[in-house]
PDB file of N, CA and C in Angstrom:
ATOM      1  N   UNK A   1     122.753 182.801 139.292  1.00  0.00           N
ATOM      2  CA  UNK A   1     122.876 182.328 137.919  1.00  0.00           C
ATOM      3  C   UNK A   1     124.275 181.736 137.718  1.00  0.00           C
ATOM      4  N   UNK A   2     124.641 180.848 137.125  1.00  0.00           N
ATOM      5  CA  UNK A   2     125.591 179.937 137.112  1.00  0.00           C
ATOM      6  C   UNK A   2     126.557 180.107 135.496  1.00  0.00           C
ATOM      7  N   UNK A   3     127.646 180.552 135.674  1.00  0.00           N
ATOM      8  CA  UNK A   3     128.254 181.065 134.526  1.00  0.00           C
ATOM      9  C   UNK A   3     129.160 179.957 133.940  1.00  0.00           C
ATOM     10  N   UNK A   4     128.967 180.119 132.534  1.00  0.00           N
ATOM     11  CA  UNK A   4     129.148 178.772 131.548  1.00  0.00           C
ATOM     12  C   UNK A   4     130.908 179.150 131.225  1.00  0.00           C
ATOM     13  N   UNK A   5     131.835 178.618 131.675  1.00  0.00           N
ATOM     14  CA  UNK A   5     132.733 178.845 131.171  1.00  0.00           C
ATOM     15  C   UNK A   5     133.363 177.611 129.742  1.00  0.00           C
ATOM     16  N   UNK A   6     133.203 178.333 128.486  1.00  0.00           N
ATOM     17  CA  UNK A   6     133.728 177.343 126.860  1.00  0.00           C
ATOM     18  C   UNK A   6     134.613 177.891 126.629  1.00  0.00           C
ATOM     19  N   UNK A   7     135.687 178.720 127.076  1.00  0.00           N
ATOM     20  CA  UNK A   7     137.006 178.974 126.187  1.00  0.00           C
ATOM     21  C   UNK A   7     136.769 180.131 125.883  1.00  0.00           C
ATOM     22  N   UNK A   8     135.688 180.639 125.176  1.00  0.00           N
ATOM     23  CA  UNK A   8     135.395 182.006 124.901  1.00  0.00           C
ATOM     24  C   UNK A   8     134.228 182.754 125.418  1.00  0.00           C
ATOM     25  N   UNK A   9     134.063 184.511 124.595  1.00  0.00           N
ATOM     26  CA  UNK A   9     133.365 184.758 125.119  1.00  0.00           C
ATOM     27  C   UNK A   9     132.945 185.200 126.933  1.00  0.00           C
ATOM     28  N   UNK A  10     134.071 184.846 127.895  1.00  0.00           N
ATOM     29  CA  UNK A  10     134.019 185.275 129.025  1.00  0.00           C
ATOM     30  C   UNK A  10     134.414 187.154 129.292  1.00  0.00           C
ATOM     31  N   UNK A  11     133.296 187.981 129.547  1.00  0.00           N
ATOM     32  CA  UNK A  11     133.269 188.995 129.562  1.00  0.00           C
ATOM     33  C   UNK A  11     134.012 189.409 130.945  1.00  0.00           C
ATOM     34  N   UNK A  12     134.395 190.920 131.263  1.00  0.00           N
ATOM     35  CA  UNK A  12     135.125 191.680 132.087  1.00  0.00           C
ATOM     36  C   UNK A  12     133.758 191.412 133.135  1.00  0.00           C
ATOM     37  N   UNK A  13     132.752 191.288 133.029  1.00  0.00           N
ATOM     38  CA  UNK A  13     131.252 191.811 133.771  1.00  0.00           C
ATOM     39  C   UNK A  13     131.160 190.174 134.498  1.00  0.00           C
ATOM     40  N   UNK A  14     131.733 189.309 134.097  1.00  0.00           N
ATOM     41  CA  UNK A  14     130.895 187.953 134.398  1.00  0.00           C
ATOM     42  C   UNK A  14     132.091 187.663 134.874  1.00  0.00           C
ATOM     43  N   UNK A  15     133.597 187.817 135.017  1.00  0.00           N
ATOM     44  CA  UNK A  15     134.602 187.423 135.529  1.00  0.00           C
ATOM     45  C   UNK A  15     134.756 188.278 137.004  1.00  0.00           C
ATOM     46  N   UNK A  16     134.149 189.598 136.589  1.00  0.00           N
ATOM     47  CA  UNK A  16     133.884 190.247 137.873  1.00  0.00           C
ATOM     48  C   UNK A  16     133.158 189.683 138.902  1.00  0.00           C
ATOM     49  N   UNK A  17     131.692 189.174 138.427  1.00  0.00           N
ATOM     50  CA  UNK A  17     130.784 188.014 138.973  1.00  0.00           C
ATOM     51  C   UNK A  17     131.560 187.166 139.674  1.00  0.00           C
ATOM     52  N   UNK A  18     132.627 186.718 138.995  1.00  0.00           N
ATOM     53  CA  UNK A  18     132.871 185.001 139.587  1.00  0.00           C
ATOM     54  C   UNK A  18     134.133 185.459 140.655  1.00  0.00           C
ATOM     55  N   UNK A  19     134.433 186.681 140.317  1.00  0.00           N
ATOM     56  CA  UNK A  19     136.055 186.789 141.159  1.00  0.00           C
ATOM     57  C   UNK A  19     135.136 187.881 142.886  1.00  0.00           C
ATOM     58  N   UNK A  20     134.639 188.290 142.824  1.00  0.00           N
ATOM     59  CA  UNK A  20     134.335 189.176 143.510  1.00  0.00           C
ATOM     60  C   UNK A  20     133.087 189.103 144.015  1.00  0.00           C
ATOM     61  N   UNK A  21     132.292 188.095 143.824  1.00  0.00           N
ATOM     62  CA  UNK A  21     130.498 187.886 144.134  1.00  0.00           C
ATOM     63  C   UNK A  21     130.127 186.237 144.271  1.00  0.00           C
ATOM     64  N   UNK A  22     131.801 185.465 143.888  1.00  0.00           N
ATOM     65  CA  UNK A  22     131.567 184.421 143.953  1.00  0.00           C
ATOM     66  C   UNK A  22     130.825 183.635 143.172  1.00  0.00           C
ATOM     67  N   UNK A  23     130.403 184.273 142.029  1.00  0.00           N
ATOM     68  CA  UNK A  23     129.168 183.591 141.313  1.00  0.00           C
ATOM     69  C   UNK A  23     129.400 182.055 140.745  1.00  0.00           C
ATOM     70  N   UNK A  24     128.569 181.154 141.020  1.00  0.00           N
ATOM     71  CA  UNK A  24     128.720 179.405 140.592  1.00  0.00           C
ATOM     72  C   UNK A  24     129.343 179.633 139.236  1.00  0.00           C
ATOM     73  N   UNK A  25     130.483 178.829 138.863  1.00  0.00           N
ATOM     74  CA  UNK A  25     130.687 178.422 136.726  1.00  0.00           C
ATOM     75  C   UNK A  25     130.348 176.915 137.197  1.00  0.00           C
ATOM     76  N   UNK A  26     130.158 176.650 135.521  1.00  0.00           N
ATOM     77  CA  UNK A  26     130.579 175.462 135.301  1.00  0.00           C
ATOM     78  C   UNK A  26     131.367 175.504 134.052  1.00  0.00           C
ATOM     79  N   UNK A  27     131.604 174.302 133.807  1.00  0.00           N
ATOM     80  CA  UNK A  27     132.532 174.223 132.708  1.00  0.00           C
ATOM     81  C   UNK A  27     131.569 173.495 130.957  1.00  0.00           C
ATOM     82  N   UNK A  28     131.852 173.990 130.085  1.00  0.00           N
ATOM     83  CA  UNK A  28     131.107 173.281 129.011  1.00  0.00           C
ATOM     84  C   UNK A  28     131.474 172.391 128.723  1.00  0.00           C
ATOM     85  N   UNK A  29     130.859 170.863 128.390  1.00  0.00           N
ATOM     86  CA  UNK A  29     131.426 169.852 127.596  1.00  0.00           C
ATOM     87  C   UNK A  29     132.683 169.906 126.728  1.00  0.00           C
ATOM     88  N   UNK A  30     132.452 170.738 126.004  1.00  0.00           N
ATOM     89  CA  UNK A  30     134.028 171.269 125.008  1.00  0.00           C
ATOM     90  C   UNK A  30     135.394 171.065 125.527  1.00  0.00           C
ATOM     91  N   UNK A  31     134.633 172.373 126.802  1.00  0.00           N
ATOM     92  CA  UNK A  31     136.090 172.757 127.012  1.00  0.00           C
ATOM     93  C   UNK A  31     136.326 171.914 128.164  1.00  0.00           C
ATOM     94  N   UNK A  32     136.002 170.871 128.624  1.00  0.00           N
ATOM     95  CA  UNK A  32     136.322 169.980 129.636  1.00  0.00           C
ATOM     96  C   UNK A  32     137.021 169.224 128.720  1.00  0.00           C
ATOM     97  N   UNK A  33     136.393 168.825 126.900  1.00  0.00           N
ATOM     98  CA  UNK A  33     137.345 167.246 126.503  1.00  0.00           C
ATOM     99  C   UNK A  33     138.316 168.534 125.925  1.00  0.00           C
ATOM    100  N   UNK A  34     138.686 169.670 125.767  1.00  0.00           N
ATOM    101  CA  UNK A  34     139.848 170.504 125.735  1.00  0.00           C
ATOM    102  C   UNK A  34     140.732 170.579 126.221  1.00  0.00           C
ATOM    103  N   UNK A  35     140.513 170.470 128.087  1.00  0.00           N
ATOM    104  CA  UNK A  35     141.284 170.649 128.848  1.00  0.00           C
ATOM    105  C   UNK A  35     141.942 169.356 128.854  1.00  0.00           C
ATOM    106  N   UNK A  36     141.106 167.966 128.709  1.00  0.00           N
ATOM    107  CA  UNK A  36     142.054 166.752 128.593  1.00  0.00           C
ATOM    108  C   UNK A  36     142.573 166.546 128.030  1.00  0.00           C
ATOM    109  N   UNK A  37     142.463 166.374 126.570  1.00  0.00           N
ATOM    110  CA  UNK A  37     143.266 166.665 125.377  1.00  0.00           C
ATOM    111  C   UNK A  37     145.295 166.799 125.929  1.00  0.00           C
ATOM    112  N   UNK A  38     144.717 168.775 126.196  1.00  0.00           N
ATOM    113  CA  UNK A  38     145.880 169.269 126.596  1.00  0.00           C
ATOM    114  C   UNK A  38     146.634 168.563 127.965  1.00  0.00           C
ATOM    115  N   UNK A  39     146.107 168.395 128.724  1.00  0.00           N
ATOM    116  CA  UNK A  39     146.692 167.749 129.796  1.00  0.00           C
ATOM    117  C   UNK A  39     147.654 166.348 129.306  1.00  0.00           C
ATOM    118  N   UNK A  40     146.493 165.451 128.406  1.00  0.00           N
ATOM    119  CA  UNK A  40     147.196 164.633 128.198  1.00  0.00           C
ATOM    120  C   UNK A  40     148.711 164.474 127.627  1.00  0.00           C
ATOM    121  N   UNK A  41     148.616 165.392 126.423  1.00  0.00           N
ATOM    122  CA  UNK A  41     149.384 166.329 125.671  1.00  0.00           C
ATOM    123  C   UNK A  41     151.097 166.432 126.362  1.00  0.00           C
ATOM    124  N   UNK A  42     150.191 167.157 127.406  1.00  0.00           N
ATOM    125  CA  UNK A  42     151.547 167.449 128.610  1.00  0.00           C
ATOM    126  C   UNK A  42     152.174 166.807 129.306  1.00  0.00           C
ATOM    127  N   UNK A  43     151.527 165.408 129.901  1.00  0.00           N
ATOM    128  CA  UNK A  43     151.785 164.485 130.264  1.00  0.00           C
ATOM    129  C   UNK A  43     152.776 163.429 129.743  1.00  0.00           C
ATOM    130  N   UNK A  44     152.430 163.571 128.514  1.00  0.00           N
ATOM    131  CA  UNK A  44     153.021 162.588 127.414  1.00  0.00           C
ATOM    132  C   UNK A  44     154.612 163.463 127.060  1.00  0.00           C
ATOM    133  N   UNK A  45     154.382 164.638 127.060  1.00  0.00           N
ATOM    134  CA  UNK A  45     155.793 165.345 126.897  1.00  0.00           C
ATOM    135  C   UNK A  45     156.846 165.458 127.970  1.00  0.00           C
ATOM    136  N   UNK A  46     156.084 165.191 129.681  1.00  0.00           N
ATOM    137  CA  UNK A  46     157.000 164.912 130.477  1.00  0.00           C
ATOM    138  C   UNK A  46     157.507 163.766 130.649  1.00  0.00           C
ATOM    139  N   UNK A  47     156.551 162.853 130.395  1.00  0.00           N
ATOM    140  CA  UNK A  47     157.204 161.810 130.214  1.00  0.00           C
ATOM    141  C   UNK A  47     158.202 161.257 128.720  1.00  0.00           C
ATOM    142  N   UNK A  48     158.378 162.024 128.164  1.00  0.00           N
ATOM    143  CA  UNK A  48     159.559 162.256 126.795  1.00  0.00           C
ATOM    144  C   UNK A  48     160.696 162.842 127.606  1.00  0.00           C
ATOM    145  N   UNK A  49     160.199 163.972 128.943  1.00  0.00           N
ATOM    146  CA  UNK A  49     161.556 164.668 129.182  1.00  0.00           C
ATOM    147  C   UNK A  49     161.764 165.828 127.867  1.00  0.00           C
ATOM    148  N   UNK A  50     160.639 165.934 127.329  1.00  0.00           N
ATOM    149  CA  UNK A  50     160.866 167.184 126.354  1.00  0.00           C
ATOM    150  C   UNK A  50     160.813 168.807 127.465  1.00  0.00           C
ATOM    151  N   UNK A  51     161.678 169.452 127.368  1.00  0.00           N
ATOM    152  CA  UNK A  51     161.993 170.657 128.173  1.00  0.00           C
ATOM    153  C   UNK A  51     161.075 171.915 127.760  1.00  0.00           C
ATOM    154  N   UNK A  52     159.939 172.430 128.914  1.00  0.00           N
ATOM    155  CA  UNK A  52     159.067 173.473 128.817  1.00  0.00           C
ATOM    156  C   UNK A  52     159.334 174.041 129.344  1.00  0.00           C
ATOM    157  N   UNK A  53     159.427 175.472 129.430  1.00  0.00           N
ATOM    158  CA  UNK A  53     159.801 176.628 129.930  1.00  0.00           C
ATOM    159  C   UNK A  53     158.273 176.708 131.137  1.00  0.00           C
ATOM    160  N   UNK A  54     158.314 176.785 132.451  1.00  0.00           N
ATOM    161  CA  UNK A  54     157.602 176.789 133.423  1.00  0.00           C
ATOM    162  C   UNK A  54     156.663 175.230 133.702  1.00  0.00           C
ATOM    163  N   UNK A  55     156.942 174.808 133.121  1.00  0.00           N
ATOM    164  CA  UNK A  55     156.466 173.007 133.592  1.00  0.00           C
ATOM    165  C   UNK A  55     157.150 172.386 134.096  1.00  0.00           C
ATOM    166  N   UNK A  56     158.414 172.348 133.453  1.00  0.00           N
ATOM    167  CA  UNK A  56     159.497 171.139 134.233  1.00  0.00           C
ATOM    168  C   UNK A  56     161.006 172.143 133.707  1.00  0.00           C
ATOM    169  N   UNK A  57     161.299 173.850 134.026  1.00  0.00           N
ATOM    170  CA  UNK A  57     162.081 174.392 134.150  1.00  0.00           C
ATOM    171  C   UNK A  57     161.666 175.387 135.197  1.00  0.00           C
ATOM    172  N   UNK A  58     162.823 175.781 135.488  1.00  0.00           N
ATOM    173  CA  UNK A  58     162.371 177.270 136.526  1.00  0.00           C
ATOM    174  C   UNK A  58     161.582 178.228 135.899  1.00  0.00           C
ATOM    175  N   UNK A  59     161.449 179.411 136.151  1.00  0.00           N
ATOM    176  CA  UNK A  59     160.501 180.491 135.373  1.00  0.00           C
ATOM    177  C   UNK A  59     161.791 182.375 135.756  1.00  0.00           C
ATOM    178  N   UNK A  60     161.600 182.559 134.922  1.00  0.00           N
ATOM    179  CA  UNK A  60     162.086 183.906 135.128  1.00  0.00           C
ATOM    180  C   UNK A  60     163.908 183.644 135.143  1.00  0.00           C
ATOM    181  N   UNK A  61     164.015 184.362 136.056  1.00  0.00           N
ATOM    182  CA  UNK A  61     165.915 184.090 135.925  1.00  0.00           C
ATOM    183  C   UNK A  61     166.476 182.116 136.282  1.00  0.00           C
ATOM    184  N   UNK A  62     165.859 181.574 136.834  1.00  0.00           N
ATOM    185  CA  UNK A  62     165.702 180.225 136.722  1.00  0.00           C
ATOM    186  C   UNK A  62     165.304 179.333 135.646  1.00  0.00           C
ATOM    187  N   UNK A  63     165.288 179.851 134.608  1.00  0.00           N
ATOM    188  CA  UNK A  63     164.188 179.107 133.546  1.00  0.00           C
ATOM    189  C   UNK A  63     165.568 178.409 133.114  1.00  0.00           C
ATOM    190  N   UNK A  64     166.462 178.343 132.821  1.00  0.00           N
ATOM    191  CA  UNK A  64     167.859 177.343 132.643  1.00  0.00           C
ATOM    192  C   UNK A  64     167.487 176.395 133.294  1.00  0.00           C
ATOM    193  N   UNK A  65     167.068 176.349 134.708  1.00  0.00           N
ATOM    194  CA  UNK A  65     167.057 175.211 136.059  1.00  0.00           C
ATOM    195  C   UNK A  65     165.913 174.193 135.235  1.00  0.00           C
ATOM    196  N   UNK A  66     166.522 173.070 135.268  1.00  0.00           N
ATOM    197  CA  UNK A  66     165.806 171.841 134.744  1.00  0.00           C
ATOM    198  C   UNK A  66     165.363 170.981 135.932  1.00  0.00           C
ATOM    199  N   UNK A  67     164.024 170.847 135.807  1.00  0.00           N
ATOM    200  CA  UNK A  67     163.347 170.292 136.872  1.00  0.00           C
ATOM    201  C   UNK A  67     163.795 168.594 136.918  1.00  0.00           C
ATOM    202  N   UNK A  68     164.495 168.141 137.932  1.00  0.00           N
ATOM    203  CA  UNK A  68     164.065 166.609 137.988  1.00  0.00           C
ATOM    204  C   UNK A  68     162.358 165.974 137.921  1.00  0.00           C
ATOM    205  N   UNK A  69     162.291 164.895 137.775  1.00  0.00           N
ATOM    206  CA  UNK A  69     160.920 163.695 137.428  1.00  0.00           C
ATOM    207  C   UNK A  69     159.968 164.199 138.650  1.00  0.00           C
ATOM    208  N   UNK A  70     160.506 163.817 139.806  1.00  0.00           N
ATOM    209  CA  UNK A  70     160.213 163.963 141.323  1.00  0.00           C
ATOM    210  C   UNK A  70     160.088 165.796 141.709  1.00  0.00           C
ATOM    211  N   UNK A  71     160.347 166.631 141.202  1.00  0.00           N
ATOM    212  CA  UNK A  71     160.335 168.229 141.280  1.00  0.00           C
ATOM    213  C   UNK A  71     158.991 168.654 140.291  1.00  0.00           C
ATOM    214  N   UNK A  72     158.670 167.987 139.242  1.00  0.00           N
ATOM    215  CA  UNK A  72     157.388 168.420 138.310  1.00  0.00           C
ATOM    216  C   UNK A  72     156.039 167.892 138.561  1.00  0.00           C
TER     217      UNK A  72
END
């Protein structure tokens, strides 16, 4: 059986399925024009050079470290 992943609604029982039994997802219409949306989103902010904490900075004691164009 092939598990519908929309953003919500993904249970402890059906993530178990997919992590441990391998079970098929797919993705819902939604949350596919969701995920572009956001991508685009992000795209458009690296290319501003607007500064995100784990996108185009280090993470953890590095998160000061500013990623060059060519590093993100």
């Amino acid at each position: 059986m092939t598990i519908e992943i929309s953003g919500s609604g993904l249970s402890i029982e059906k993530l178990m399925k997919i992590a441990r039994h391998n079970e098929e997802i797919q993705l819902h219409p939604d949350a596919l024009t969701r995920i572009k949306a956001c991508r685009m989103m992000l795209e458009n902010k690296i290319k501003a050079h607007e500064i995100m904490y784990g996108v185009n900075t280090g993470i953890g004691e590095f998160s000061e470290v500013v990623l060059n164009d060519d590093q993100v």
